[in-house]
Protein backbone atom coordinates (compact mmCIF):
# COMPACT_ATOMS: atom_id res chain seq x y z
CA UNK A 1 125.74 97.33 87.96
CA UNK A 2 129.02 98.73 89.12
CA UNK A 3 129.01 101.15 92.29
CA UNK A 4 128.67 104.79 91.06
CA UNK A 5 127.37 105.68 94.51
CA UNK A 6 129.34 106.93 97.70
CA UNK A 7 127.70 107.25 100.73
CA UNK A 8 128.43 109.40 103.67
CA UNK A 9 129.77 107.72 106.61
CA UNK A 10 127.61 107.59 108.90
CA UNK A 11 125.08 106.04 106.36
CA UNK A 12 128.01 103.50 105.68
CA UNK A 13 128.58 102.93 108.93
CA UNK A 14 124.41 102.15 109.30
CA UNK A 15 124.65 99.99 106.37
CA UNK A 16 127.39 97.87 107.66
CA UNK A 17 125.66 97.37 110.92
CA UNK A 18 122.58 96.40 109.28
CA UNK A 19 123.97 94.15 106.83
CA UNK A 20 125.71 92.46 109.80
CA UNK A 21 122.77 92.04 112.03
CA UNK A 22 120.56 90.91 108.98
CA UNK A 23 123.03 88.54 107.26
CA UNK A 24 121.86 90.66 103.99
CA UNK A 25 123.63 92.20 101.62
CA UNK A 26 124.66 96.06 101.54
CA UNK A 27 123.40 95.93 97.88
CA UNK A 28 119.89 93.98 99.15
CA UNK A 29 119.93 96.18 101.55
CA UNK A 30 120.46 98.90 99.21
CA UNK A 31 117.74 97.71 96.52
CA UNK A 32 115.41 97.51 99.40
CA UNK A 33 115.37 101.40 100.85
CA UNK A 34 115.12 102.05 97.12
CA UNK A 35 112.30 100.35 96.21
CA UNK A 36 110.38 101.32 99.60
CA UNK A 37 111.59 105.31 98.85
CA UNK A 38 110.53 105.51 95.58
CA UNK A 39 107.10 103.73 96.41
CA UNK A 40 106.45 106.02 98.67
CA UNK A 41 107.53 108.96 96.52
CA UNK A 42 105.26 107.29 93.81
CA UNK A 43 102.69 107.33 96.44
CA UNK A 44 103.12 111.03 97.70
CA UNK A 45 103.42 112.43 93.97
CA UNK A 46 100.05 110.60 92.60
CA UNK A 47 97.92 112.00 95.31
CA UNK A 48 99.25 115.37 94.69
CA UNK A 49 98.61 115.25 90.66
CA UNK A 50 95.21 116.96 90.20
CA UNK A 51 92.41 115.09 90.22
CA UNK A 52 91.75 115.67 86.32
CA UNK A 53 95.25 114.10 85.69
CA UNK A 54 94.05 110.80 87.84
CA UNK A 55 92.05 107.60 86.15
CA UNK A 56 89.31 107.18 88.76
CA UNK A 57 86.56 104.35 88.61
CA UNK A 58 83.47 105.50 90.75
CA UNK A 59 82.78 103.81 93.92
CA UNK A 60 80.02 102.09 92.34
CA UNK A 61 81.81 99.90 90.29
CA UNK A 62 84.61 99.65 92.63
CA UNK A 63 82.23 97.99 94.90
CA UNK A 64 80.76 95.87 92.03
CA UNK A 65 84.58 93.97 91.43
CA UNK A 66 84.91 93.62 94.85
CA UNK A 67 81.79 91.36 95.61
CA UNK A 68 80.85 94.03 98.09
CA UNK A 69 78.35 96.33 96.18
CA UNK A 70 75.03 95.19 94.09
């Protein structure tokens, strides 16, 4: 994928530091803060969906596939 993105400097500067201090890659780096933002935006924006909009099990059989209910 080329590099579309340009970052400000001081989150350039933050990159470069990391990436030295890590021995990872800017774009592992990169892909990583990615992935962990938009899990937690996935996160945030399902438990603010209405509840209607959700596909719930009830407890009851939640318990039953864990081996913890009867």
């Amino acid at each position: 994928m080329p590099h579309l993105l340009r970052f400000p400097r001081d989150i350039e500067g933050r990159l470069e530091r990391l990436s030295r201090q890590t021995g990872l890659s800017k774009a592992v780096l990169i892909e990583r803060c990615l992935d962990d933002g938009l899990n937690g935006l996935e996160n945030q924006l399902l438990l603010e969906t209405p509840v209607l909009n959700r596909v719930e099990r009830p407890i009851d059989q939640l318990l039953r596939e864990s081996g913890l209910g009867a």
